[in-house]
Every structure is written in structure tokens, then in C-alpha cells.
PDB file of N, CA and C in Angstrom:
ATOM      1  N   UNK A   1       0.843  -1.177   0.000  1.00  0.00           N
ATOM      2  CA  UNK A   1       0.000   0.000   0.000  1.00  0.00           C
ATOM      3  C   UNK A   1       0.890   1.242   0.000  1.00  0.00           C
ATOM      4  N   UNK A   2       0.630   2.361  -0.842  1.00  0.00           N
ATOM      5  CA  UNK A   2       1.268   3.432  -1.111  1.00  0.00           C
ATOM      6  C   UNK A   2       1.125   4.159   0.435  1.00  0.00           C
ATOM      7  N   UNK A   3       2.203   5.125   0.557  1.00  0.00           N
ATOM      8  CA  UNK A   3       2.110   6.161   1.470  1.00  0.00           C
ATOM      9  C   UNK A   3       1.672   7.189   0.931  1.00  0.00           C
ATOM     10  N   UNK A   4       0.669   7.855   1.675  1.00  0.00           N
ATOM     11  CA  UNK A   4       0.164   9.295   1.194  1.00  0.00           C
ATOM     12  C   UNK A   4       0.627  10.171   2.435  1.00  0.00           C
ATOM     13  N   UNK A   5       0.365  11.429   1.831  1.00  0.00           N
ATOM     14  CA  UNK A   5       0.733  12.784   2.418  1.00  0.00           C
ATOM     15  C   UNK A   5      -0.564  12.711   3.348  1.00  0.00           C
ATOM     16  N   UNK A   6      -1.847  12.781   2.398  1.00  0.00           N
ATOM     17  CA  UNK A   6      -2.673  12.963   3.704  1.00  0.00           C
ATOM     18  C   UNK A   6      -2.676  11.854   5.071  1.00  0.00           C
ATOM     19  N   UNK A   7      -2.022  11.315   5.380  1.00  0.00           N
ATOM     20  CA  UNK A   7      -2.267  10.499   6.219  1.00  0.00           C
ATOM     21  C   UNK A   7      -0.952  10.581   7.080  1.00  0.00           C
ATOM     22  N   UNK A   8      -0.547  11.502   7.009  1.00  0.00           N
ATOM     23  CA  UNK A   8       0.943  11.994   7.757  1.00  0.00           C
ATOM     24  C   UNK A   8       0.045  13.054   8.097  1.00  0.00           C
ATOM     25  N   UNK A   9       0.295  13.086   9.879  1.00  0.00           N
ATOM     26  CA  UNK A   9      -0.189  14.253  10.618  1.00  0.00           C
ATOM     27  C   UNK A   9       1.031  14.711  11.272  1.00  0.00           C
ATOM     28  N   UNK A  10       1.133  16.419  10.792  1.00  0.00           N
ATOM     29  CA  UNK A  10       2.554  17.031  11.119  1.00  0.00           C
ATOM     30  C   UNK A  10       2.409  17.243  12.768  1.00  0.00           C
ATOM     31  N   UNK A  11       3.240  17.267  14.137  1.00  0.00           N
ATOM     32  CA  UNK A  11       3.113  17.342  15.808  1.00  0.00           C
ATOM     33  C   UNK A  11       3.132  18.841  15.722  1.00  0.00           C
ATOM     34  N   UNK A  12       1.533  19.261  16.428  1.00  0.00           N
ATOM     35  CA  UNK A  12       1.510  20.496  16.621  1.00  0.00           C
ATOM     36  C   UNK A  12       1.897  20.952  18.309  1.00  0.00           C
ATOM     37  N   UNK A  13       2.016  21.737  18.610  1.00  0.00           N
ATOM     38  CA  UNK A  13       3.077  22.581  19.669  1.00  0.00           C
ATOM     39  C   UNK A  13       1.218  22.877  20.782  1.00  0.00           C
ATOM     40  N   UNK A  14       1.971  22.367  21.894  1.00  0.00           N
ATOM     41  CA  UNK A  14       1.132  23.008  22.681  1.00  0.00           C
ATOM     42  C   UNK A  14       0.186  24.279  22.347  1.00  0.00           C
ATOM     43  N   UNK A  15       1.541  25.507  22.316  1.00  0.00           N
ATOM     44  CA  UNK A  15       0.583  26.941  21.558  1.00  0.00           C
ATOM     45  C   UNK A  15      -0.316  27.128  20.358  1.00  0.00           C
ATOM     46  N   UNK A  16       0.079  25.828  19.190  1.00  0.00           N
ATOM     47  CA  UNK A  16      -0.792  25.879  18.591  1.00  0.00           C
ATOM     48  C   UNK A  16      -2.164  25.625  18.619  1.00  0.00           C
ATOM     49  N   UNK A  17      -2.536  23.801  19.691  1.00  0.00           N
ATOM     50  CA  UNK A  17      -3.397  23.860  19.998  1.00  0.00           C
ATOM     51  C   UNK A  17      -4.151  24.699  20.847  1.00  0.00           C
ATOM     52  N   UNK A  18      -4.071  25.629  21.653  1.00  0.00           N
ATOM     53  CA  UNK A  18      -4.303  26.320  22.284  1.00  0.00           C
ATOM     54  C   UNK A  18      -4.979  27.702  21.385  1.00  0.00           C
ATOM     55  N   UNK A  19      -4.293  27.616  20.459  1.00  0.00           N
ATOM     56  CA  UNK A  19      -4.257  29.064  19.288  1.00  0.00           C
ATOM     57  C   UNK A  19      -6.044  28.361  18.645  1.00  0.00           C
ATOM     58  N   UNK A  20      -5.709  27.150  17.879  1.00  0.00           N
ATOM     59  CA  UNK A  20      -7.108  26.304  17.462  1.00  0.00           C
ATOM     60  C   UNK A  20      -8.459  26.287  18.360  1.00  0.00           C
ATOM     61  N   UNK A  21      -8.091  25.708  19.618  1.00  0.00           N
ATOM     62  CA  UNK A  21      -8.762  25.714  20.651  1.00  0.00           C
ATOM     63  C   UNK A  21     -10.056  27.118  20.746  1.00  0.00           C
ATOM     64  N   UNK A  22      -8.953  28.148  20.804  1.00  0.00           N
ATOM     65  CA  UNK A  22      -9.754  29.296  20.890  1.00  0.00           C
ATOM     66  C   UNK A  22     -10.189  29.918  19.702  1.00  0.00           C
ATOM     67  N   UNK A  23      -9.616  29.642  18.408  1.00  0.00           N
ATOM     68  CA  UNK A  23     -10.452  30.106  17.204  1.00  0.00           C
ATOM     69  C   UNK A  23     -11.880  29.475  17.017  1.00  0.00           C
ATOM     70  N   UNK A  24     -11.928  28.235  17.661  1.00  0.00           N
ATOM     71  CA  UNK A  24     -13.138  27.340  16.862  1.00  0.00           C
ATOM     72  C   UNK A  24     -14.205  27.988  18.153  1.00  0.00           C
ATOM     73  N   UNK A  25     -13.697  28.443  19.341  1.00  0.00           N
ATOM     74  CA  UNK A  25     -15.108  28.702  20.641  1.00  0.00           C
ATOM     75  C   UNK A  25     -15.330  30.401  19.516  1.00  0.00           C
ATOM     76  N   UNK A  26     -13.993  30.698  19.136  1.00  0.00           N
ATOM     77  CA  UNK A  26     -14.680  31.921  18.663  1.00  0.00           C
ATOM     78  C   UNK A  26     -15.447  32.025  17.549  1.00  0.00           C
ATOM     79  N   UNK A  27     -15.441  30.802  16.979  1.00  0.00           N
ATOM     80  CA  UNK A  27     -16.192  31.050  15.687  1.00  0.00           C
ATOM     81  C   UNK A  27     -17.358  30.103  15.718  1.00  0.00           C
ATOM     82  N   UNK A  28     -17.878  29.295  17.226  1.00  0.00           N
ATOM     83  CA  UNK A  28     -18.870  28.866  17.802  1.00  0.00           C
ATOM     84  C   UNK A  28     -19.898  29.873  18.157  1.00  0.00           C
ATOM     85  N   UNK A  29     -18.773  31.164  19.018  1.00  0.00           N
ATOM     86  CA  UNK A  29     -19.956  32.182  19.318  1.00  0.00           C
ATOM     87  C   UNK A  29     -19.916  33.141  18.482  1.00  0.00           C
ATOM     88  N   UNK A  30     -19.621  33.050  17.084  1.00  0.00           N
ATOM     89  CA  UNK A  30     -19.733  33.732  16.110  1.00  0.00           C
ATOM     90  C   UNK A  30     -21.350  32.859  15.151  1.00  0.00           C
ATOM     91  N   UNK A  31     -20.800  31.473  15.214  1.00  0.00           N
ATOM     92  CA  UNK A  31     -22.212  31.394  14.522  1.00  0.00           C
ATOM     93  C   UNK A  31     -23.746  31.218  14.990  1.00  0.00           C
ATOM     94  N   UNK A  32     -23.405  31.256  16.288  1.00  0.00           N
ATOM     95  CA  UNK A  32     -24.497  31.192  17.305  1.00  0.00           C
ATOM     96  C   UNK A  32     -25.208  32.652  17.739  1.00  0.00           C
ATOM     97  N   UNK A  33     -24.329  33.865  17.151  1.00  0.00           N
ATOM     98  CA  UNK A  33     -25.490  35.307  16.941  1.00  0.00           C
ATOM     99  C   UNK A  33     -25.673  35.140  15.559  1.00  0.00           C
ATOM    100  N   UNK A  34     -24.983  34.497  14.809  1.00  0.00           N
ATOM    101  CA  UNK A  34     -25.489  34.454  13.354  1.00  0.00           C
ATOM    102  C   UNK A  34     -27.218  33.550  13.206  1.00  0.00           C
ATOM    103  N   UNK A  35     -27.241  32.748  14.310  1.00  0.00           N
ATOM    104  CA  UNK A  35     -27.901  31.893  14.135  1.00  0.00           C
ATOM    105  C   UNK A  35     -29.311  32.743  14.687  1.00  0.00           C
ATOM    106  N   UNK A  36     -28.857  33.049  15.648  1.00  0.00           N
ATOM    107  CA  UNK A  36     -30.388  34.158  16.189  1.00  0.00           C
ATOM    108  C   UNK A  36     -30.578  35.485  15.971  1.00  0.00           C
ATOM    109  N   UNK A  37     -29.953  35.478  14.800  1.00  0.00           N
ATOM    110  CA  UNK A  37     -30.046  36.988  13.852  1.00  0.00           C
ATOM    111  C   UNK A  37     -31.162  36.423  13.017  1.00  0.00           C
ATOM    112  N   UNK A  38     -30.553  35.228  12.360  1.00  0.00           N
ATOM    113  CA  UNK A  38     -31.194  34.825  11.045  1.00  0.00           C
ATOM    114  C   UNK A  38     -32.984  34.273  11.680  1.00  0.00           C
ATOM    115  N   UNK A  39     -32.959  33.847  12.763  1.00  0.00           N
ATOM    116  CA  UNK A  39     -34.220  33.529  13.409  1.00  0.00           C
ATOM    117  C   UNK A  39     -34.812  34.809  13.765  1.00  0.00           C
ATOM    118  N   UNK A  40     -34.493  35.609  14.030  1.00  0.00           N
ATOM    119  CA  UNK A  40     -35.112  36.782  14.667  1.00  0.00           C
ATOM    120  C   UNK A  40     -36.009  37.256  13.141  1.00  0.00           C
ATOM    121  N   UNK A  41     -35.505  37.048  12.056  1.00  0.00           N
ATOM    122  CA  UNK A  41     -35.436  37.766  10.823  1.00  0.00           C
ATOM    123  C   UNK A  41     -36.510  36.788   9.914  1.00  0.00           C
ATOM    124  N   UNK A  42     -36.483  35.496  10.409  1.00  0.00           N
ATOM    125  CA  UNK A  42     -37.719  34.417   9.518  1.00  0.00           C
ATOM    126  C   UNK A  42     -38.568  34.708   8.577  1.00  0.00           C
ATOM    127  N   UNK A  43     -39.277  35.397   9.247  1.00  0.00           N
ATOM    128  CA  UNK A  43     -40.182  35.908   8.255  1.00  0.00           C
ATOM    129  C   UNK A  43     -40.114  36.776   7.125  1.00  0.00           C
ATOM    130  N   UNK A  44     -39.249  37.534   7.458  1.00  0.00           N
ATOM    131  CA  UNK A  44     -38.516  38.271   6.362  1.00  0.00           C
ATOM    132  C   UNK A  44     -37.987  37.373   5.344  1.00  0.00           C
ATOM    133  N   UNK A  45     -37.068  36.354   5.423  1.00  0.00           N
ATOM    134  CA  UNK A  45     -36.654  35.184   5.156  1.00  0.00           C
ATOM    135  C   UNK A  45     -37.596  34.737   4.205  1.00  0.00           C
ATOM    136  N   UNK A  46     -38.506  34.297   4.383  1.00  0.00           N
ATOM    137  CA  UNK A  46     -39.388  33.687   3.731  1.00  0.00           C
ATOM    138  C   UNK A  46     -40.175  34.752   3.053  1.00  0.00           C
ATOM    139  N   UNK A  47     -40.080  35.812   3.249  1.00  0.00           N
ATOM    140  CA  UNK A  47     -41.029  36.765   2.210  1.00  0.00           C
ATOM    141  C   UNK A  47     -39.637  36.830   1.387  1.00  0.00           C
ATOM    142  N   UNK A  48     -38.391  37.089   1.303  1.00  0.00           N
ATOM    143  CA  UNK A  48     -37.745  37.003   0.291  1.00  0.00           C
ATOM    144  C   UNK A  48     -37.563  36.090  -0.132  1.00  0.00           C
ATOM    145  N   UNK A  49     -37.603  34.693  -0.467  1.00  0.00           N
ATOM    146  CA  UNK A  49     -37.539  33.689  -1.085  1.00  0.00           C
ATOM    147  C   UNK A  49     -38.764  33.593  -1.720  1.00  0.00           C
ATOM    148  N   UNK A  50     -39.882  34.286  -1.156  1.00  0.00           N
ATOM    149  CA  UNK A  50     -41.370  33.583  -2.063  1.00  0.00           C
ATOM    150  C   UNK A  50     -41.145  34.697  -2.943  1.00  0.00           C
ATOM    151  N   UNK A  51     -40.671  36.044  -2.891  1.00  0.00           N
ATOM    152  CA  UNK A  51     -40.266  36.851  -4.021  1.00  0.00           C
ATOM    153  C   UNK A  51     -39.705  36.540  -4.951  1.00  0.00           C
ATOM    154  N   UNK A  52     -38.383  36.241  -4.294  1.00  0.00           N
ATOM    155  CA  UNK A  52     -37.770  35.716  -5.557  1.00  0.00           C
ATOM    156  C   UNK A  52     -37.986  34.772  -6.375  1.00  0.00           C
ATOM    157  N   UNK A  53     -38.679  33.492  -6.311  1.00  0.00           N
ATOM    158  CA  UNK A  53     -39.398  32.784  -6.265  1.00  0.00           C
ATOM    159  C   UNK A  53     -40.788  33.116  -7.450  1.00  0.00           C
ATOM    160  N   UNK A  54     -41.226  33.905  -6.907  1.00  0.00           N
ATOM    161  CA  UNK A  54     -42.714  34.947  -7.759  1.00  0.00           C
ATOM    162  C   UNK A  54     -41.553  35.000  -9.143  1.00  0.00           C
ATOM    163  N   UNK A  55     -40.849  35.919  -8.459  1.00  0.00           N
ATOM    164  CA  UNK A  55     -39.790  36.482 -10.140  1.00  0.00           C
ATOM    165  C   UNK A  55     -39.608  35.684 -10.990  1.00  0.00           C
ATOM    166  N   UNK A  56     -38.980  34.980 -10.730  1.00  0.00           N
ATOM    167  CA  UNK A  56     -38.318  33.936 -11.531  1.00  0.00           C
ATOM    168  C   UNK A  56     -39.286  33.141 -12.202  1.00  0.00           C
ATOM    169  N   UNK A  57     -40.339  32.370 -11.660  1.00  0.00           N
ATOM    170  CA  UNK A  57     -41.549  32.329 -12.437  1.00  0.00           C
ATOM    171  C   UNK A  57     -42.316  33.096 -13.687  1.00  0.00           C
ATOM    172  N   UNK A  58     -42.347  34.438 -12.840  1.00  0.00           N
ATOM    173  CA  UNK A  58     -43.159  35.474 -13.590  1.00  0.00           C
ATOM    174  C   UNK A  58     -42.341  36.006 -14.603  1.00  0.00           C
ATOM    175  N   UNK A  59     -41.206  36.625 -14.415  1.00  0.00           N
ATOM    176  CA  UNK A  59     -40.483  37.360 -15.361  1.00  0.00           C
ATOM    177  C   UNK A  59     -39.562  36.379 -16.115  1.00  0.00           C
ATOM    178  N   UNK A  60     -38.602  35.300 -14.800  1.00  0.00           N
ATOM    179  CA  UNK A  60     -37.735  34.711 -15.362  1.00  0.00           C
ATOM    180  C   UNK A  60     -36.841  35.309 -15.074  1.00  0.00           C
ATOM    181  N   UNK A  61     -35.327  34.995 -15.856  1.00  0.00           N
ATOM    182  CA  UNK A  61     -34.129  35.300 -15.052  1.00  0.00           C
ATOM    183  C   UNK A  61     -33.375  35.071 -16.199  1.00  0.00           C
ATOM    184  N   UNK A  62     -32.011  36.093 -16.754  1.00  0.00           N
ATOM    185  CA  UNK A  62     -30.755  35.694 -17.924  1.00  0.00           C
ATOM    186  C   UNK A  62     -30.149  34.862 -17.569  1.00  0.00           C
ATOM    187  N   UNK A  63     -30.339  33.891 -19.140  1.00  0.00           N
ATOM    188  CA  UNK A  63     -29.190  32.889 -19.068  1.00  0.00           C
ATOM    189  C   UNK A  63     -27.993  33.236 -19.628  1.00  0.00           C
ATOM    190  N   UNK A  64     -28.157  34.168 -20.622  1.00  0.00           N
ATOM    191  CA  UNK A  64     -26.549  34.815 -21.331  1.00  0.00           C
ATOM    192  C   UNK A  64     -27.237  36.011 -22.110  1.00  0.00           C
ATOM    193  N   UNK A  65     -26.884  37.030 -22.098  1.00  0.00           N
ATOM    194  CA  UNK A  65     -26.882  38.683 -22.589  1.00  0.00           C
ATOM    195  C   UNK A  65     -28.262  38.310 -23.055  1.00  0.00           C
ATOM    196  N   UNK A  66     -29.067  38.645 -23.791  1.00  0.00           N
ATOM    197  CA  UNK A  66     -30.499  39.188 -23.347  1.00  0.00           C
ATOM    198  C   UNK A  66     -31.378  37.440 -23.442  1.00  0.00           C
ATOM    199  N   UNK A  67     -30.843  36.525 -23.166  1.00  0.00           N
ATOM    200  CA  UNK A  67     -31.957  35.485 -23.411  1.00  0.00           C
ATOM    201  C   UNK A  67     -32.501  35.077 -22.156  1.00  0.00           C
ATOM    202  N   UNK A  68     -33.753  35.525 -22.104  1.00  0.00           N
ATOM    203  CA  UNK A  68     -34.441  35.234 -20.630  1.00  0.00           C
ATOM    204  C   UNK A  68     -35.224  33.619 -20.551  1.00  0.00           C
ATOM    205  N   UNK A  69     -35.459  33.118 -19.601  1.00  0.00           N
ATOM    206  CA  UNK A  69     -35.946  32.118 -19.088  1.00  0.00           C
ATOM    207  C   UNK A  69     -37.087  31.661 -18.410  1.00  0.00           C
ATOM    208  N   UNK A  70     -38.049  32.135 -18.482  1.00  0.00           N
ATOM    209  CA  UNK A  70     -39.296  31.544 -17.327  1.00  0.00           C
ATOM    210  C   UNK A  70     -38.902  30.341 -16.682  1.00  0.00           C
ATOM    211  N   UNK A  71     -39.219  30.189 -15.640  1.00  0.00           N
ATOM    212  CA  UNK A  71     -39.517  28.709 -14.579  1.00  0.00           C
ATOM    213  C   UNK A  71     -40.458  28.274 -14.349  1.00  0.00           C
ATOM    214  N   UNK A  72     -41.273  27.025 -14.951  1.00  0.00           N
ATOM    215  CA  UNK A  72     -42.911  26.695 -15.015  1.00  0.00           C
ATOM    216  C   UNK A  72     -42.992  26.498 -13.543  1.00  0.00           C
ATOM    217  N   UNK A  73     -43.984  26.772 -13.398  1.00  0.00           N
ATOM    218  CA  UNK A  73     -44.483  26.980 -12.052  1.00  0.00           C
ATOM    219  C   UNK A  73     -44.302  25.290 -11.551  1.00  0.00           C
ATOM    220  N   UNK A  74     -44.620  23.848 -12.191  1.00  0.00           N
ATOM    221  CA  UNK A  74     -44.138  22.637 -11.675  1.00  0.00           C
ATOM    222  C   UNK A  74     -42.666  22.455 -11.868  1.00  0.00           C
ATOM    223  N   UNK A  75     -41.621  23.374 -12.079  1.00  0.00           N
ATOM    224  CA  UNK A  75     -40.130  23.392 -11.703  1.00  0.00           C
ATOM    225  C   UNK A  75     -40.053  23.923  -9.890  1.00  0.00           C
ATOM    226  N   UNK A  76     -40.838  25.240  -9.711  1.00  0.00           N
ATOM    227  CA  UNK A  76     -40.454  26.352  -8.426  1.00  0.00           C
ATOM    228  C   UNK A  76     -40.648  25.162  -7.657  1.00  0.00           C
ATOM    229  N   UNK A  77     -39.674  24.772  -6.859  1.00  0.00           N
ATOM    230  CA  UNK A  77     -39.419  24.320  -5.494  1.00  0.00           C
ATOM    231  C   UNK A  77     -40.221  24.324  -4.318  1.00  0.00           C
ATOM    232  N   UNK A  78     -40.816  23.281  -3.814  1.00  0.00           N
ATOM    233  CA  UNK A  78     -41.427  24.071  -2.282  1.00  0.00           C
ATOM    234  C   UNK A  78     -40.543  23.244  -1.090  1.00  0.00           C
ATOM    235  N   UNK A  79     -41.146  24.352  -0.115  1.00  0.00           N
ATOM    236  CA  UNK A  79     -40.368  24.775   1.006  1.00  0.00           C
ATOM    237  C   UNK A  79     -40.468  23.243   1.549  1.00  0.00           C
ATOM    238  N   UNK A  80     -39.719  21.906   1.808  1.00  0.00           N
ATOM    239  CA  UNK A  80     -39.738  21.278   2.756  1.00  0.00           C
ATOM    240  C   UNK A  80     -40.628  21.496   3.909  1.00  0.00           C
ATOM    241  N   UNK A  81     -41.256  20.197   4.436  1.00  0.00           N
ATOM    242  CA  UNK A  81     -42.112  20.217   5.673  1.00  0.00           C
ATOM    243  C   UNK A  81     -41.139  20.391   7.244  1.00  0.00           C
ATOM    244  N   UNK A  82     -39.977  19.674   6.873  1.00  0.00           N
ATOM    245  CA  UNK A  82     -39.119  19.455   8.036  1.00  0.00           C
ATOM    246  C   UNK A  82     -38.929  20.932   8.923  1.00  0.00           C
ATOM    247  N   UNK A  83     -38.434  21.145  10.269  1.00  0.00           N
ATOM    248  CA  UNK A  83     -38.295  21.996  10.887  1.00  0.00           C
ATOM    249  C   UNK A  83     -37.131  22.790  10.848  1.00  0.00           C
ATOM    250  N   UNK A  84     -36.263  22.406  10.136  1.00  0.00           N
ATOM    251  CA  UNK A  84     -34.963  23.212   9.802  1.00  0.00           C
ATOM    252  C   UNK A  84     -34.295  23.081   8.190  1.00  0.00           C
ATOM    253  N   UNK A  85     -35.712  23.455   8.000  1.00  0.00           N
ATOM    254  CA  UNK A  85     -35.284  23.554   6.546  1.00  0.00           C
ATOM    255  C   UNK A  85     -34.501  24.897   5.802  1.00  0.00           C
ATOM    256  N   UNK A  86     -34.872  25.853   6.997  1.00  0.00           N
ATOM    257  CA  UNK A  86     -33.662  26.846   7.345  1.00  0.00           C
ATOM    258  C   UNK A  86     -32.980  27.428   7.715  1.00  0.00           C
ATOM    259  N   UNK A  87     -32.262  26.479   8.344  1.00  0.00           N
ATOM    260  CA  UNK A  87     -31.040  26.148   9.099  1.00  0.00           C
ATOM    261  C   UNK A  87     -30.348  26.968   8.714  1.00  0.00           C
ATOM    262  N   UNK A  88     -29.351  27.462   9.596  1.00  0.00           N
ATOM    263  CA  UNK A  88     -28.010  28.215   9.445  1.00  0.00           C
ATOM    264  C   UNK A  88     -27.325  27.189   9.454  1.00  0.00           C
ATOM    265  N   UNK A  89     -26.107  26.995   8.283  1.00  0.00           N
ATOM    266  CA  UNK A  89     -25.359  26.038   8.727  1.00  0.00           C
ATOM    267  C   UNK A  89     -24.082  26.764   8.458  1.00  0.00           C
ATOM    268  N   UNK A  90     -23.021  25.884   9.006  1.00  0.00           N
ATOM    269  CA  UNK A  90     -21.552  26.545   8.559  1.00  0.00           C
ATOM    270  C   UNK A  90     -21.141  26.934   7.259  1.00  0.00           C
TER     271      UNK A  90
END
């Protein structure tokens, strides 16, 4: 069996883990006001997607310099039943 690179893990230094350690809590409580921004905002959320949504149907959208596109209304997407269908994710 060949040796690969990915499977060589280089020994990181105490300070580094420590350096990691605290980037990932910071970018834990970075996505966790992201997360109750985007909830606070839901409804908004969903009135811009059924807009855009309307558009793209109604008017359509460029595929290359002036050739436009309609989207038959049995293409437009609906919203999943599930409860985090809009999820913040990483």
C-alpha cells in the first residue's frame, strides 16, 4: 500500500493547539449570533424567497446577454415540511 501525504499528521506545539482551541469557541460564538439573527429575521426570510421565487416564475431570469428564461411553475421548489429547513449552517 502506497504512502500518502494525507495520512501523515505534522506534531503540533502546545501553543498551537491552544491558538485552534480558541479560534473554533470563537467562531462557535460567532455562529451562534449568526444563528439568532437569522431567526429573529424568519419571516422576512421567507417573504424574500417567495419573491424571488414569484420572479423567476413570472419574469424569469438571464441565461446569457439578453436570453431570458421563465420557470414553469411545476419546476419552483417548495419549502420542505421538516423543521430546519432553514437552518443556518456553517
Amino acid at each position: 500500500m502506497a504512502k500518502r501525504v494525507q495520512n501523515e499528521k505534522p506534531p503540533r506545539s502546545k501553543e498551537a493547539e491552544k491558538w485552534i482551541e480558541d479560534e473554533c469557541a470563537e467562531q462557535v460564538k460567532r455562529h451562534a449570533s449568526i444563528v439568532e439573527e437569522m431567526e429573529s429575521i424568519q419571516d422576512k426570510r421567507n417573504g424574500w424567497v417567495a419573491e424571488f421565487l414569484r420572479l423567476v416564475h413570472e419574469r424569469g431570469f438571464y441565461v446569457t446577454g439578453d436570453m431570458r428564461v421563465k420557470i414553469p411553475a411545476e419546476d419552483i421548489p417548495k419549502k420542505p415540511k421538516r423543521k430546519d429547513a432553514d437552518r443556518v449552517v456553517w
